[in-house]
C-alpha atoms as a PDB file:
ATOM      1  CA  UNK A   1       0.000   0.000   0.000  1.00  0.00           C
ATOM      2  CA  UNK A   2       1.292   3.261  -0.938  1.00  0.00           C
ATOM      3  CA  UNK A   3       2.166   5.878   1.921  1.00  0.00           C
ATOM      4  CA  UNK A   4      -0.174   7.958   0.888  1.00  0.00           C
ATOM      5  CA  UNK A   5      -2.921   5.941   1.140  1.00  0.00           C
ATOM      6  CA  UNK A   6      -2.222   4.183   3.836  1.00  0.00           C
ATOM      7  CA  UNK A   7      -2.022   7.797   5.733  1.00  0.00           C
ATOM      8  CA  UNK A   8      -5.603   8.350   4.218  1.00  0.00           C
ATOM      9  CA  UNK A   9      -7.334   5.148   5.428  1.00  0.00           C
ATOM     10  CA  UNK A  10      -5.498   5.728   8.982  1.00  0.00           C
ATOM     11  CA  UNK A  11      -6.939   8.932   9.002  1.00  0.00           C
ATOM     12  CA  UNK A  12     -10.334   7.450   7.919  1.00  0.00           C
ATOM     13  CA  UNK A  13     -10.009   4.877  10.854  1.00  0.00           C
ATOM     14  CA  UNK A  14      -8.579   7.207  13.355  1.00  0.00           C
ATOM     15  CA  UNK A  15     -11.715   9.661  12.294  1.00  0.00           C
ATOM     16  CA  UNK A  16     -14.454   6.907  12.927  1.00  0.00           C
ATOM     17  CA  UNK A  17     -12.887   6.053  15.828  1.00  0.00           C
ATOM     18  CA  UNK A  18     -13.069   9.354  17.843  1.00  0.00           C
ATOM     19  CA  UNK A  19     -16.622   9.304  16.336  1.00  0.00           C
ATOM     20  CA  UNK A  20     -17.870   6.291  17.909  1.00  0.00           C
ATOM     21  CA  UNK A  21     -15.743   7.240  21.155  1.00  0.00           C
ATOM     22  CA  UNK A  22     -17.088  10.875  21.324  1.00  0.00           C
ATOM     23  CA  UNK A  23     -20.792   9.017  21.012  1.00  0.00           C
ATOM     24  CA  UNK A  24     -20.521   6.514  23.320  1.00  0.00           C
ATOM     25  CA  UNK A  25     -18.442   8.653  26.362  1.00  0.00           C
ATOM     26  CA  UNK A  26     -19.703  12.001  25.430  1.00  0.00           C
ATOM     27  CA  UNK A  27     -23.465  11.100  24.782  1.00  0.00           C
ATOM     28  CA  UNK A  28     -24.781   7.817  25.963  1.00  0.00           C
ATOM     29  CA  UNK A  29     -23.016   7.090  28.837  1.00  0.00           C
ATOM     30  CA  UNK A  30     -23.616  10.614  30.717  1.00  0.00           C
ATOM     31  CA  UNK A  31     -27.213  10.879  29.293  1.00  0.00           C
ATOM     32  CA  UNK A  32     -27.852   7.188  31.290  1.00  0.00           C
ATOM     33  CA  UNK A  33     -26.220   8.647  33.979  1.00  0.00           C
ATOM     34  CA  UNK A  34     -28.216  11.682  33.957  1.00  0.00           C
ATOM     35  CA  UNK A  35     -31.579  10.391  33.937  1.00  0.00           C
ATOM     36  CA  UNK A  36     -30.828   7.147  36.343  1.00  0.00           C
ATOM     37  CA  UNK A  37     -29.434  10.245  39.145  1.00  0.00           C
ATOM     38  CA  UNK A  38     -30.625  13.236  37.661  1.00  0.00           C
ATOM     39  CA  UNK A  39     -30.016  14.977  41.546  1.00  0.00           C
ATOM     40  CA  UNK A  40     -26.554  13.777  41.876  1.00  0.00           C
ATOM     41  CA  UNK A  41     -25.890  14.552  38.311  1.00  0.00           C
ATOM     42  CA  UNK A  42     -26.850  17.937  38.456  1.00  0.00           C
ATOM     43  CA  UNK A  43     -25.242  18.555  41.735  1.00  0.00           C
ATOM     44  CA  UNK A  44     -21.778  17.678  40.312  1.00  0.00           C
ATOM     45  CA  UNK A  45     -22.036  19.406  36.944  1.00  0.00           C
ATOM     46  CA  UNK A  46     -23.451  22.631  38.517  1.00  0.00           C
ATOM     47  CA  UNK A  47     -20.423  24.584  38.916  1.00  0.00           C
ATOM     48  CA  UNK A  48     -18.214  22.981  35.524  1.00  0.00           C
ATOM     49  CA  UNK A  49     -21.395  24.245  33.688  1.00  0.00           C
ATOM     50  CA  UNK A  50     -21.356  27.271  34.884  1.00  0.00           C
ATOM     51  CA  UNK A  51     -17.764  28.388  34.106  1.00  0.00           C
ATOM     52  CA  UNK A  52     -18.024  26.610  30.503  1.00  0.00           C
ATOM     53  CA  UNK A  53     -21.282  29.089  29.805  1.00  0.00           C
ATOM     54  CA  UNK A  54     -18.803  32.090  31.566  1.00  0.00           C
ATOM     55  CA  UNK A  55     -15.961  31.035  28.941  1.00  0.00           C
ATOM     56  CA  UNK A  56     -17.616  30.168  25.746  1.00  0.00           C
ATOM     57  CA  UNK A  57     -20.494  32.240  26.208  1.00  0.00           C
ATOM     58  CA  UNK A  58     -18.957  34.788  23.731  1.00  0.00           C
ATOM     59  CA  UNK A  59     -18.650  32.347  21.072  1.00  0.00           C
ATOM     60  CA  UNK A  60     -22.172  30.696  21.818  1.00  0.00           C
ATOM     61  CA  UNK A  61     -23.562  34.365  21.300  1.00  0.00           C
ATOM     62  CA  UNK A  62     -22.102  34.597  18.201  1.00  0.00           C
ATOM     63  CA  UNK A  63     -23.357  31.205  17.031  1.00  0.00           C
ATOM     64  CA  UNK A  64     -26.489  32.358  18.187  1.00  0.00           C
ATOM     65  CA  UNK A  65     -27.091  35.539  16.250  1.00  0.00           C
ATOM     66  CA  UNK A  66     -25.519  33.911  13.456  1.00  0.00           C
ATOM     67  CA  UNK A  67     -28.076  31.496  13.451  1.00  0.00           C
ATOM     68  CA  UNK A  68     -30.779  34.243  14.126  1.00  0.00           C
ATOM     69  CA  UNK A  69     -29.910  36.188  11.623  1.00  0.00           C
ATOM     70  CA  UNK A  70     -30.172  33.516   8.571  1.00  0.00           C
ATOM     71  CA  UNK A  71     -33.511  32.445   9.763  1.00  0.00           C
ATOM     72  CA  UNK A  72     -34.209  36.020   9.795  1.00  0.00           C
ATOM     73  CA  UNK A  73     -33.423  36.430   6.169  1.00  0.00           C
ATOM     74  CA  UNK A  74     -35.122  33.228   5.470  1.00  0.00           C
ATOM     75  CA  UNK A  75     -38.425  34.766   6.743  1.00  0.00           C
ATOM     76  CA  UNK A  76     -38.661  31.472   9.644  1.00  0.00           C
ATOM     77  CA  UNK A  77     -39.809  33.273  12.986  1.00  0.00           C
ATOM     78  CA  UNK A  78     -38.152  32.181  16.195  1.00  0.00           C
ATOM     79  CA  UNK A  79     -40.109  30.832  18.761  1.00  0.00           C
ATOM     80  CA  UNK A  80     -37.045  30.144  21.104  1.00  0.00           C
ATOM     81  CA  UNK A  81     -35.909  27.380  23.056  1.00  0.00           C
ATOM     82  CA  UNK A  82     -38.607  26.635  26.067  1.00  0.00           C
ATOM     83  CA  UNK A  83     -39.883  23.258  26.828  1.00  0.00           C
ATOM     84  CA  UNK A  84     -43.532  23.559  26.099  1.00  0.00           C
ATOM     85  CA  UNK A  85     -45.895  20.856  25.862  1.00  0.00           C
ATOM     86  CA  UNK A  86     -49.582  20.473  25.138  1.00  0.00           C
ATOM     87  CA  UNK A  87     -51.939  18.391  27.761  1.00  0.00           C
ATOM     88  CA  UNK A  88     -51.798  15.551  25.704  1.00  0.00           C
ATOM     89  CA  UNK A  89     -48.243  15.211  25.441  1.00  0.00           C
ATOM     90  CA  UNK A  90     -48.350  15.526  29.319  1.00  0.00           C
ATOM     91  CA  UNK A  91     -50.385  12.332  29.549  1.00  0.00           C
ATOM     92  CA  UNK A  92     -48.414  10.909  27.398  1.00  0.00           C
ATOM     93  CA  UNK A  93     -45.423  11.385  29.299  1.00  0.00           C
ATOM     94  CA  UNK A  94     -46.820  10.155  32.469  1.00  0.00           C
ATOM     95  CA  UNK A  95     -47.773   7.068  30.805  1.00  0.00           C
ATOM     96  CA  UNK A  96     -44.489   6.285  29.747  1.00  0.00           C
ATOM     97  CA  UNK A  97     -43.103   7.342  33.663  1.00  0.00           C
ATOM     98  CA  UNK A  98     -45.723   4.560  34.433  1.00  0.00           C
ATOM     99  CA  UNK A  99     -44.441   1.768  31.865  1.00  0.00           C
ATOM    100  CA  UNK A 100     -41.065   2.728  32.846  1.00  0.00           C
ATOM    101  CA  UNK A 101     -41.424   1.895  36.891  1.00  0.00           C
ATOM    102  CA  UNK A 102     -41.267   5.732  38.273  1.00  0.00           C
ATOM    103  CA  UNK A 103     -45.002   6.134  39.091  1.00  0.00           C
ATOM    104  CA  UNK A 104     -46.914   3.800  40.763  1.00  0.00           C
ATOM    105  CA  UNK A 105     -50.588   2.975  38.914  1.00  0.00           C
ATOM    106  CA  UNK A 106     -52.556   5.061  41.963  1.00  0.00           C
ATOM    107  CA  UNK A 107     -49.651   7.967  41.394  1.00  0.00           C
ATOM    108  CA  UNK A 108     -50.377   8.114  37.326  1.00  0.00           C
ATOM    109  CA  UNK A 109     -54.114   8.517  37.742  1.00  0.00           C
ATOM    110  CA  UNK A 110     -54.119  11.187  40.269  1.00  0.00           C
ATOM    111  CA  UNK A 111     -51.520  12.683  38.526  1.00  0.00           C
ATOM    112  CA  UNK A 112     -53.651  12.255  35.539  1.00  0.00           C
ATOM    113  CA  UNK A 113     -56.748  13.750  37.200  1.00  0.00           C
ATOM    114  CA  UNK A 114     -54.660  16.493  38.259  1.00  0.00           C
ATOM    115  CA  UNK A 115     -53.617  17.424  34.843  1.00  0.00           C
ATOM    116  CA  UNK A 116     -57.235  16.892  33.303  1.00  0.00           C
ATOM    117  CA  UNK A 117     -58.709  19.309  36.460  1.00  0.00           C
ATOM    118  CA  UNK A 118     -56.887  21.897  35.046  1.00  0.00           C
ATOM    119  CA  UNK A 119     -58.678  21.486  31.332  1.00  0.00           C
ATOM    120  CA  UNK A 120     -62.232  21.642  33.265  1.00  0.00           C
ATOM    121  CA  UNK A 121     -63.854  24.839  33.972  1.00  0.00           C
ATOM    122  CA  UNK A 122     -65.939  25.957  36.432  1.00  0.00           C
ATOM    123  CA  UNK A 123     -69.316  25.820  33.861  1.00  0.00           C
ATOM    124  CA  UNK A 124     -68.457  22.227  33.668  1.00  0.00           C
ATOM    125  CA  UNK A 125     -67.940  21.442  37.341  1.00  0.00           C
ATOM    126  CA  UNK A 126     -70.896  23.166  38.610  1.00  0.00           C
ATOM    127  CA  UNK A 127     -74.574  22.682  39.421  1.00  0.00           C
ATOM    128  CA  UNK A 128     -76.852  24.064  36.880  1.00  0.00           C
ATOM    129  CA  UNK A 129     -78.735  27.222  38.515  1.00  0.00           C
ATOM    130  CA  UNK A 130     -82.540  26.163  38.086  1.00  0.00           C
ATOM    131  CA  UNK A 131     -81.406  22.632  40.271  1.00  0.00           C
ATOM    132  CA  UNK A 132     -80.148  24.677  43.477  1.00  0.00           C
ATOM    133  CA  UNK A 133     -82.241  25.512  46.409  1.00  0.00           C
ATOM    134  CA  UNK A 134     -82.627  29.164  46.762  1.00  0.00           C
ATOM    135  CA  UNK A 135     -84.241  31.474  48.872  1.00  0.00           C
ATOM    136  CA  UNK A 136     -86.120  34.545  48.024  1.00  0.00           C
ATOM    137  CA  UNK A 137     -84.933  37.556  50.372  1.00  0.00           C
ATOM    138  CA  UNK A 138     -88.291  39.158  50.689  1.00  0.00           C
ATOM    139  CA  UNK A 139     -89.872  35.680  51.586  1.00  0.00           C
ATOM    140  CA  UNK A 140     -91.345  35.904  55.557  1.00  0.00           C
ATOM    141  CA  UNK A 141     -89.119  34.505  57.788  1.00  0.00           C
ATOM    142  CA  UNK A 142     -91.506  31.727  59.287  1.00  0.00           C
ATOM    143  CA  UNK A 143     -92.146  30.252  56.140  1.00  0.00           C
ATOM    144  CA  UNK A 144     -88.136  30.348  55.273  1.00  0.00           C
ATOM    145  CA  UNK A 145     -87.694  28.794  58.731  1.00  0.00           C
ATOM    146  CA  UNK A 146     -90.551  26.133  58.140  1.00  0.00           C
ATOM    147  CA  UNK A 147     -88.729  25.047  54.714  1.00  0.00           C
ATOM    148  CA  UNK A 148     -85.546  25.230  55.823  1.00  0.00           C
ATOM    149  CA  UNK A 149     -85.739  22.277  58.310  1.00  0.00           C
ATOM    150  CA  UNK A 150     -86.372  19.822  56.069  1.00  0.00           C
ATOM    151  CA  UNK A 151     -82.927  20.829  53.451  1.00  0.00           C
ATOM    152  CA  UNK A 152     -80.260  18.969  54.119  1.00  0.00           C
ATOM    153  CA  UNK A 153     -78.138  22.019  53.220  1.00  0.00           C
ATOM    154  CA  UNK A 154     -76.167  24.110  55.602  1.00  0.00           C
ATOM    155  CA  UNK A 155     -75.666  27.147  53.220  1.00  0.00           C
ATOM    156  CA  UNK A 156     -78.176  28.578  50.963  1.00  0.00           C
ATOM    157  CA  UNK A 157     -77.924  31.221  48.224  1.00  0.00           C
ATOM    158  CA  UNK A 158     -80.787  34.160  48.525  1.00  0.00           C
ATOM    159  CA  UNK A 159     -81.629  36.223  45.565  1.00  0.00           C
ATOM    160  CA  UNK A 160     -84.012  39.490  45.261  1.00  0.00           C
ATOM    161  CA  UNK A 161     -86.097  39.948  42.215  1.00  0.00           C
ATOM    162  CA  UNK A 162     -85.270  37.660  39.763  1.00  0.00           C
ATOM    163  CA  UNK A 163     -83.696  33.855  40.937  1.00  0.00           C
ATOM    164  CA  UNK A 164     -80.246  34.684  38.874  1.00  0.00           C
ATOM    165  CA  UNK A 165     -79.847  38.000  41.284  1.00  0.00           C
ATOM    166  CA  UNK A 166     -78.147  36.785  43.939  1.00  0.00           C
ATOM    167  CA  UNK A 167     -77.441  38.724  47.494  1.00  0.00           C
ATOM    168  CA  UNK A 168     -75.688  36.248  49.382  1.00  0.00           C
ATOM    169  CA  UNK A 169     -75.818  33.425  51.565  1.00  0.00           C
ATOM    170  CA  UNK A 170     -78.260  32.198  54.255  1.00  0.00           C
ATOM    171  CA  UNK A 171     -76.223  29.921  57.050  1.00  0.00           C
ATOM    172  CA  UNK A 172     -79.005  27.468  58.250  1.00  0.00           C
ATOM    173  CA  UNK A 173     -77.138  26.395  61.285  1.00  0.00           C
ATOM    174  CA  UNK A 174     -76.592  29.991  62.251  1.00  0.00           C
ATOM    175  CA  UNK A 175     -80.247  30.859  61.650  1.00  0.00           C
ATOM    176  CA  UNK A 176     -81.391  27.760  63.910  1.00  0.00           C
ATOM    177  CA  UNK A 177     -79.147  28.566  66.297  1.00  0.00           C
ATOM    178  CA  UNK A 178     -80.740  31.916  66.638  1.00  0.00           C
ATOM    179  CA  UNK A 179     -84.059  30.805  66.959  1.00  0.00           C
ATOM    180  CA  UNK A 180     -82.767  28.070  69.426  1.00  0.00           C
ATOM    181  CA  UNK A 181     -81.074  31.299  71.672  1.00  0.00           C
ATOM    182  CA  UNK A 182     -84.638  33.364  70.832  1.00  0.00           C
ATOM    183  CA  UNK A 183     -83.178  35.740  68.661  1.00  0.00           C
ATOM    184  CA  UNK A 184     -84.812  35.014  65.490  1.00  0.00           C
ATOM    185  CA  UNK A 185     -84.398  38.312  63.557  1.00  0.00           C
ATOM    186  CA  UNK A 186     -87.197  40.221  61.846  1.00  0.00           C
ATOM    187  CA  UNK A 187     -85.962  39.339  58.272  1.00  0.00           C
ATOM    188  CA  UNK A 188     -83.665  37.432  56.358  1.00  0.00           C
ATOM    189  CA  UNK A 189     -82.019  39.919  55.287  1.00  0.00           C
ATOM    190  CA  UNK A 190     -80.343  40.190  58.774  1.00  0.00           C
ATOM    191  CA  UNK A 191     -78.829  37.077  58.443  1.00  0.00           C
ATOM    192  CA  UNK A 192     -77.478  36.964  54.512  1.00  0.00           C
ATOM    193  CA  UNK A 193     -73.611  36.810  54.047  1.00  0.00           C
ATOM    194  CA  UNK A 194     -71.787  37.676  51.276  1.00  0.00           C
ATOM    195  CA  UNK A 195     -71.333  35.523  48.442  1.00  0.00           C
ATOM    196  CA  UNK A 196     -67.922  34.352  46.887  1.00  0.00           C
ATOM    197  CA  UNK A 197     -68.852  34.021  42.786  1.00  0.00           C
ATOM    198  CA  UNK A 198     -66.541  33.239  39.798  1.00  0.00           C
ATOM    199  CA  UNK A 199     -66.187  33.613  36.436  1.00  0.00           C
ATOM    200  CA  UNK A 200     -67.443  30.051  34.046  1.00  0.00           C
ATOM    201  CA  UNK A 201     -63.932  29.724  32.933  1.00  0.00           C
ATOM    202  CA  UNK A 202     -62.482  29.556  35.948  1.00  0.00           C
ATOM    203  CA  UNK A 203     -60.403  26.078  36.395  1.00  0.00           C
ATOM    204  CA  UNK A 204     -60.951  23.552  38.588  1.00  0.00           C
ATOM    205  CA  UNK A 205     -57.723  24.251  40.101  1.00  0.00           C
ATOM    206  CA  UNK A 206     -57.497  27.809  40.760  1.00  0.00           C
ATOM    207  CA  UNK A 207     -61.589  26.947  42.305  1.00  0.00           C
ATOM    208  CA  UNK A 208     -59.109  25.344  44.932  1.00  0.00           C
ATOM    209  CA  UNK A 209     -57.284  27.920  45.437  1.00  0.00           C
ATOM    210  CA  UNK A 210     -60.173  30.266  45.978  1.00  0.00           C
ATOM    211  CA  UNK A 211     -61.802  27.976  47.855  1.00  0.00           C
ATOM    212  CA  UNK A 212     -58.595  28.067  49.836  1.00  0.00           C
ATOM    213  CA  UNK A 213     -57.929  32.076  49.708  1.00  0.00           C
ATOM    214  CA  UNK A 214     -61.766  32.887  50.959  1.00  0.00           C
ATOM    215  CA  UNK A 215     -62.040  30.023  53.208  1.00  0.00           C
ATOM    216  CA  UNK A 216     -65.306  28.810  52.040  1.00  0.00           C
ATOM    217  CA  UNK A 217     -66.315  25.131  50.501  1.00  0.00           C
ATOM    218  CA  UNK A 218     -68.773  27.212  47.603  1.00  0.00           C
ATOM    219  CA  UNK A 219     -69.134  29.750  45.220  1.00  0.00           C
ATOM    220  CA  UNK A 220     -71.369  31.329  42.764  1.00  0.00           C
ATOM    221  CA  UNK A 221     -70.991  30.601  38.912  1.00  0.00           C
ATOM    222  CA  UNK A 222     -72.184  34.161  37.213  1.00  0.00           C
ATOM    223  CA  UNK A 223     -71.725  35.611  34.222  1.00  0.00           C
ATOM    224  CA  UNK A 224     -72.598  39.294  33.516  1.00  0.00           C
ATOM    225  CA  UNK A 225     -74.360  39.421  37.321  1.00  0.00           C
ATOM    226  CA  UNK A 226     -76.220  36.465  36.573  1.00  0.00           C
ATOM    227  CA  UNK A 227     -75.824  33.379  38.476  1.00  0.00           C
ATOM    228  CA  UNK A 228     -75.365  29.580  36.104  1.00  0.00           C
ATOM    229  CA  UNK A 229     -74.844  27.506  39.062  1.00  0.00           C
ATOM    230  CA  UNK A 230     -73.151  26.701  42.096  1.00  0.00           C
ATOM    231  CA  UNK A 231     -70.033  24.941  42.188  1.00  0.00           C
ATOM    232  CA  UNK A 232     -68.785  23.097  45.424  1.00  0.00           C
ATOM    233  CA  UNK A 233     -65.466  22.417  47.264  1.00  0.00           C
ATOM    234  CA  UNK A 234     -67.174  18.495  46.266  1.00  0.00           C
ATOM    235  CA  UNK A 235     -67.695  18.785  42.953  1.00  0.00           C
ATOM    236  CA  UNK A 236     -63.667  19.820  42.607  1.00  0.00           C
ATOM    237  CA  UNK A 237     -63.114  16.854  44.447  1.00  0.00           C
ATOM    238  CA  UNK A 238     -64.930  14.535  42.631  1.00  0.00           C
ATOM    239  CA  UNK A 239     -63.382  15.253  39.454  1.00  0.00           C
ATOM    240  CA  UNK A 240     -59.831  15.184  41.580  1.00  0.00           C
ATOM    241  CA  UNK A 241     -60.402  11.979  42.865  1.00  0.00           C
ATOM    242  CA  UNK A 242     -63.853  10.398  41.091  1.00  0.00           C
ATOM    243  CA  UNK A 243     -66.262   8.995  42.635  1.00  0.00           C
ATOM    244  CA  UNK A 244     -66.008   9.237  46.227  1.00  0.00           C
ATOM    245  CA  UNK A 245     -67.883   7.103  49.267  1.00  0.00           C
ATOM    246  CA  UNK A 246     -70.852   8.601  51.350  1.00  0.00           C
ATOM    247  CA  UNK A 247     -69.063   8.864  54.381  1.00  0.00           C
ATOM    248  CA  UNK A 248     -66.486  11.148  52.867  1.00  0.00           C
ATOM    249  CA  UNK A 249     -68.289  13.382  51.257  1.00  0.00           C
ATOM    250  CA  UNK A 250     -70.832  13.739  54.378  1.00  0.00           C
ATOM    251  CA  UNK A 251     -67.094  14.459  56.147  1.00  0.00           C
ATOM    252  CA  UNK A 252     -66.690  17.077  54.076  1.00  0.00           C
ATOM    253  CA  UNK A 253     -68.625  20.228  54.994  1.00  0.00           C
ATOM    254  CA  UNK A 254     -70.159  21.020  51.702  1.00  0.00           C
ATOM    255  CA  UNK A 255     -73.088  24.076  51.881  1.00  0.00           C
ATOM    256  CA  UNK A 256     -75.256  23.614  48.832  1.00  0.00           C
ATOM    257  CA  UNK A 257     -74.110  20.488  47.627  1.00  0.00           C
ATOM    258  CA  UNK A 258     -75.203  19.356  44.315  1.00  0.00           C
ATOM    259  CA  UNK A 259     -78.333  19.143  44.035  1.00  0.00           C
ATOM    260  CA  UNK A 260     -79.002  22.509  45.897  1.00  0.00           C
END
């Protein structure tokens, strides 16, 4: 073999060789790495990551406008480099941390019904207006009283006029705890509270975090000062963790519960 072609197919040889190397040591092996101790790994490469960005970050600007600039003049726009992805490519990545042993069947489903709480909006979640149990303000107070005891419901919205206005809130147990104590007062209006509402697109998680925020288990649906429904710390729950048994969801204090 000639010299000078034995110095090309070394070079050839020598060039797949740092190729495979460079693949196997500088790819695969820290990417397993990475994701089997993605803590540790990130712990340790912190700081060496840090000072590379310091050094080359000059040169990775350039690269960067470089590249900027011919998709510029290409007409492409640049969406930049953030990791976004859609609700269904969420699921699907759960179900593969399933398949692959990190999340146990009970963890993908809440998980799951976590992710799908945040796709359902309060219009969805709530009872429809005409099927909740209201009271009219201007109503006498013996026949409220007289009705009253036989709802199972410890919270009841009051409206004046029409049955979409809504006022506020009666508080049964407070009301029979007056007339227990003798105080009944002279109308209801003495004993309404203020009601939390929210807009039909809120989601079912930030209905959590109101509940949360105003401390209450309920809230008005309304639209334009209209009330659509009533939607209840239980209904979130239930489409959080499905169908739940009687005695929890009598633990939970619920006021106008669905179905009024």
């Amino acid at each position: 073999m000639e010299p000078e072609t034995a110095e090309s197919v070394a070079g050839i040889w020598v060039l797949i060789a740092l190729t495979v190397f460079n693949v196997i040591l500088g790819e695969l092996v820290p990417k397993s790495v990475a994701l089997q101790f993605p803590t540790q790994t990130a712990l340790y490469t912190i700081f060496p990551m840090t000072w590379s960005l310091w050094f080359y970050g000059g040169f990775i600007r350039f690269l960067n406008g470089g590249g900027w600039l011919l998709l510029k003049v290409m007409g492409v726009r640049q969406t930049g480099h953030r990791h976004i992805h859609s609700p269904e490519e969420l699921e699907l990545l759960l179900a593969e941390s399933r398949d692959g042993g990190l999340l146990e069947p009970d963890e993908h489903r809440r998980l799951q019904r976590a992710l799908r709480l945040r796709l359902r909006s309060a219009r969805e979640l709530m009872v429809p207006w005409h099927e909740v149990e209201v009271v009219d303000v201007d109503d006498p107070l013996w026949q409220v009283i007289d009705r009253l005891s036989q709802s199972s419901f410890t919270r009841v919205p009051v409206f004046r006029g029409e049955r979409t206005q809504v006022v506020g809130i009666l508080n049964t147990k407070r009301l029979a705890l007056r007339r227990l104590q003798g105080a009944v007062p002279g109308a209801i209006a003495d004993l309404v509270q203020p009601a939390v509402t929210t807009s039909p697109t809120t989601t079912g998680d930030r209905l959590l975090a109101l509940f949360q925020q105003r401390r209450t288990h309920h809230a008005i649906v309304s639209e334009g000062g209209r009330a659509l429904g009533l939607v209840t710390l239980e209904d979130v729950l239930r489409a959080f963790l499905g169908e739940m048994p009687d005695d929890v969801t009598a633990a939970v204090p619920v006021p106008g519960a669905s179905g009024g």
